[in-house]
N, C-alpha and C. Protein backbone atom coordinates (compact mmCIF):
# COMPACT_ATOMS: atom_id res chain seq x y z
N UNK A 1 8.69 8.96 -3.97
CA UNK A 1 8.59 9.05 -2.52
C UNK A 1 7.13 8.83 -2.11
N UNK A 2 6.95 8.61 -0.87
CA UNK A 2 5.93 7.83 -0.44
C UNK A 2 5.55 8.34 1.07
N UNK A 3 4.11 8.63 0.88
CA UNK A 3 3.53 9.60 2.23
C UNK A 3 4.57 8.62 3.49
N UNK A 4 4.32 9.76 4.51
CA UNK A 4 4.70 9.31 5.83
C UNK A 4 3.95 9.10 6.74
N UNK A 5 2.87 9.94 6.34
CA UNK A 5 1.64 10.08 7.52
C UNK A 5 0.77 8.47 7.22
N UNK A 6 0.33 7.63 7.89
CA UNK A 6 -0.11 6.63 7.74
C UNK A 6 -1.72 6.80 7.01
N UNK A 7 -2.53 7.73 7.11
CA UNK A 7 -3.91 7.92 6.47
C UNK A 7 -3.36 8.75 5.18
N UNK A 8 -2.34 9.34 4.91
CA UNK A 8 -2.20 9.66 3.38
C UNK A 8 -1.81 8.75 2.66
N UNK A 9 -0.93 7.92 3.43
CA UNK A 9 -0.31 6.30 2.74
C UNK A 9 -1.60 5.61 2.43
N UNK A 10 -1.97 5.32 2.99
CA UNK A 10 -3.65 4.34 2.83
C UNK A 10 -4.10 5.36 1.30
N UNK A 11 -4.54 5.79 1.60
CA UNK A 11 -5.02 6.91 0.33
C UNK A 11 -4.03 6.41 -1.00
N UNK A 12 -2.77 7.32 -0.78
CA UNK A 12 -1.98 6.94 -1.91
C UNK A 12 -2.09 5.10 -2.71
N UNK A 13 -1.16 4.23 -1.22
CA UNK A 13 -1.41 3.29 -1.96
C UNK A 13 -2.29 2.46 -2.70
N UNK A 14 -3.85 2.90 -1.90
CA UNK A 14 -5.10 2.05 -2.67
C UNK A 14 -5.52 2.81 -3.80
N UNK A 15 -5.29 4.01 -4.06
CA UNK A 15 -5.01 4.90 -5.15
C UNK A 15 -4.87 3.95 -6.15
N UNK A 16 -3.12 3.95 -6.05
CA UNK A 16 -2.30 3.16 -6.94
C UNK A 16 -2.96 2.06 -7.18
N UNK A 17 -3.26 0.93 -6.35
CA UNK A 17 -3.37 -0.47 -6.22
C UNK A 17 -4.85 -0.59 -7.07
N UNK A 18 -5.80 0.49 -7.53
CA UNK A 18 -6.75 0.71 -7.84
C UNK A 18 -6.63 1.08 -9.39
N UNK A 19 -5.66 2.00 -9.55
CA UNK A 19 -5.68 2.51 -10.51
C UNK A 19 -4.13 1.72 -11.46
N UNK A 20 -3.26 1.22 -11.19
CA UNK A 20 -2.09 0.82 -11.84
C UNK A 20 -1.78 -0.15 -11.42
N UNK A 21 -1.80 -0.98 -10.89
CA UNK A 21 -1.02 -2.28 -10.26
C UNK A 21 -2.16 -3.30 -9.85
N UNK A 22 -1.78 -4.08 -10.22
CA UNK A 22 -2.25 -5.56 -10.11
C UNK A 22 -1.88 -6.07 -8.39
N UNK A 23 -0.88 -5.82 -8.34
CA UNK A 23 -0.58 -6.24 -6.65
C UNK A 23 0.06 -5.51 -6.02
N UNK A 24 0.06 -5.81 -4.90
CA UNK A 24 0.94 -5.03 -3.62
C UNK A 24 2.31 -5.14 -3.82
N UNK A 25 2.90 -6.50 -4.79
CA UNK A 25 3.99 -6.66 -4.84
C UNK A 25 4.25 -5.68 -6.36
N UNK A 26 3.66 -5.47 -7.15
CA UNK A 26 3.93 -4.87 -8.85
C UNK A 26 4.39 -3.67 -8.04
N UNK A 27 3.58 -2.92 -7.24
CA UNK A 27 3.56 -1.45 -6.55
C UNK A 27 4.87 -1.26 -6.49
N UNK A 28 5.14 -2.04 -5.06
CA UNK A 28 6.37 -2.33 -4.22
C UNK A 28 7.78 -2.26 -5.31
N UNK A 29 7.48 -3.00 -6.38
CA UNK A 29 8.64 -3.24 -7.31
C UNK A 29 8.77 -2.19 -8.03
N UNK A 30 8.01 -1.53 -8.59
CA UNK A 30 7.79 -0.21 -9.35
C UNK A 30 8.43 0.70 -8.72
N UNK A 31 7.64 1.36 -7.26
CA UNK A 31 8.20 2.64 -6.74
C UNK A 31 9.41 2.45 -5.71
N UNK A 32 9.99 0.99 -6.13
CA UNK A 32 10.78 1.02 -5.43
C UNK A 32 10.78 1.24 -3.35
N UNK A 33 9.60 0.26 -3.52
CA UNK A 33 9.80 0.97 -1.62
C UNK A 33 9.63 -0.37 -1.04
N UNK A 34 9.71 -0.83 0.00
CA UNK A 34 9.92 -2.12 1.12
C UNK A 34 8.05 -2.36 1.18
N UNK A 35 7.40 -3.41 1.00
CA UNK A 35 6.02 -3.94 1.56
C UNK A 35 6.16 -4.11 2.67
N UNK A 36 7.00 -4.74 3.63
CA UNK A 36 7.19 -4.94 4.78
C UNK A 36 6.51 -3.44 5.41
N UNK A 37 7.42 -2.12 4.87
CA UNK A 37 7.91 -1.17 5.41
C UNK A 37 5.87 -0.45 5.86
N UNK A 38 5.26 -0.94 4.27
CA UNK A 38 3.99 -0.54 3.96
C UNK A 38 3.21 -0.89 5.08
N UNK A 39 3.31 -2.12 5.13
CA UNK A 39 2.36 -3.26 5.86
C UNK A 39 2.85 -2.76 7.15
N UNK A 40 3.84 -2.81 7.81
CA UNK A 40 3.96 -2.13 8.94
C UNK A 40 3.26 -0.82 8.97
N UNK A 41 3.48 -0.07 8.48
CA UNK A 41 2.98 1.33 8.89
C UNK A 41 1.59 1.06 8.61
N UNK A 42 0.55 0.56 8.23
CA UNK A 42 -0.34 0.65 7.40
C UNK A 42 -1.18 -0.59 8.84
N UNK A 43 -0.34 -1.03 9.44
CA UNK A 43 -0.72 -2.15 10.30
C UNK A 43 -1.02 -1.52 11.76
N UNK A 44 -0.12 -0.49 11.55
CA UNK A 44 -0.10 0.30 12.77
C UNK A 44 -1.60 1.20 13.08
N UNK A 45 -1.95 1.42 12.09
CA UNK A 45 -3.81 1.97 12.06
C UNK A 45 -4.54 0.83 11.58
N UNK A 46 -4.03 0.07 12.03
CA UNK A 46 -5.57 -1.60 12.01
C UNK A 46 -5.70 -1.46 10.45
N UNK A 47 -4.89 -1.19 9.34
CA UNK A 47 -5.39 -1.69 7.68
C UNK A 47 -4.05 -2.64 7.67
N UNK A 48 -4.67 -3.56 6.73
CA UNK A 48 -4.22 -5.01 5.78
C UNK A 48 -4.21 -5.51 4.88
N UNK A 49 -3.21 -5.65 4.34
CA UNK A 49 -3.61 -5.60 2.41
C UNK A 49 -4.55 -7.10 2.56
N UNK A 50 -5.48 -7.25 1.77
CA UNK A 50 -6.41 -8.12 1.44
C UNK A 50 -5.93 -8.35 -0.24
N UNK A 51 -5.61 -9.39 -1.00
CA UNK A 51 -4.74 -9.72 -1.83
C UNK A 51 -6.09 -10.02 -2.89
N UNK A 52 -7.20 -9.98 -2.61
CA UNK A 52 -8.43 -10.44 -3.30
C UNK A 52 -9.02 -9.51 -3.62
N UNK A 53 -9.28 -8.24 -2.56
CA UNK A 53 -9.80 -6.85 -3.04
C UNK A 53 -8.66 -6.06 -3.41
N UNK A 54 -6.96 -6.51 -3.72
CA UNK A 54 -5.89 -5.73 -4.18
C UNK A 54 -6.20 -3.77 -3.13
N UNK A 55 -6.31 -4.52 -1.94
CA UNK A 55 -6.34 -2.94 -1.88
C UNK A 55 -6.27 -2.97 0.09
N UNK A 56 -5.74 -2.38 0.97
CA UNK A 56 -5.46 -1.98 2.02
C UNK A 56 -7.01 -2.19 3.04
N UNK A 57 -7.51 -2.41 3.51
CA UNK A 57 -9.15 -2.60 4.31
C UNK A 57 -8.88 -3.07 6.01
């Protein structure tokens, strides 16, 4: 399961994306959750996965 609050999500996922996963998509496939779903919520406080720094900015 996967924060709800949009600044613990940021946290968690660049966590992850930092520490275990190669991409936004490895993540996504792993814990089983929607990128769309990420990128929306995550879009909604002005962050964007940047695919070069693998990490939410």
């Amino acid at each position: 399961m996967i924060p709800s609050d949009p600044i613990m999500l940021l946290s968690f996922v660049n966590l992850k994306l930092r520490d275990y996963y190669d991409s936004l998509d490895d993540l996504c496939e792993d814990l089983d959750v929607s990128k769309e779903e990420i990128a929306e919520k995550l879009g909604a406080v002005n962050y964007r996965y940047d695919a070069e720094k693998n990490q939410f900015v």
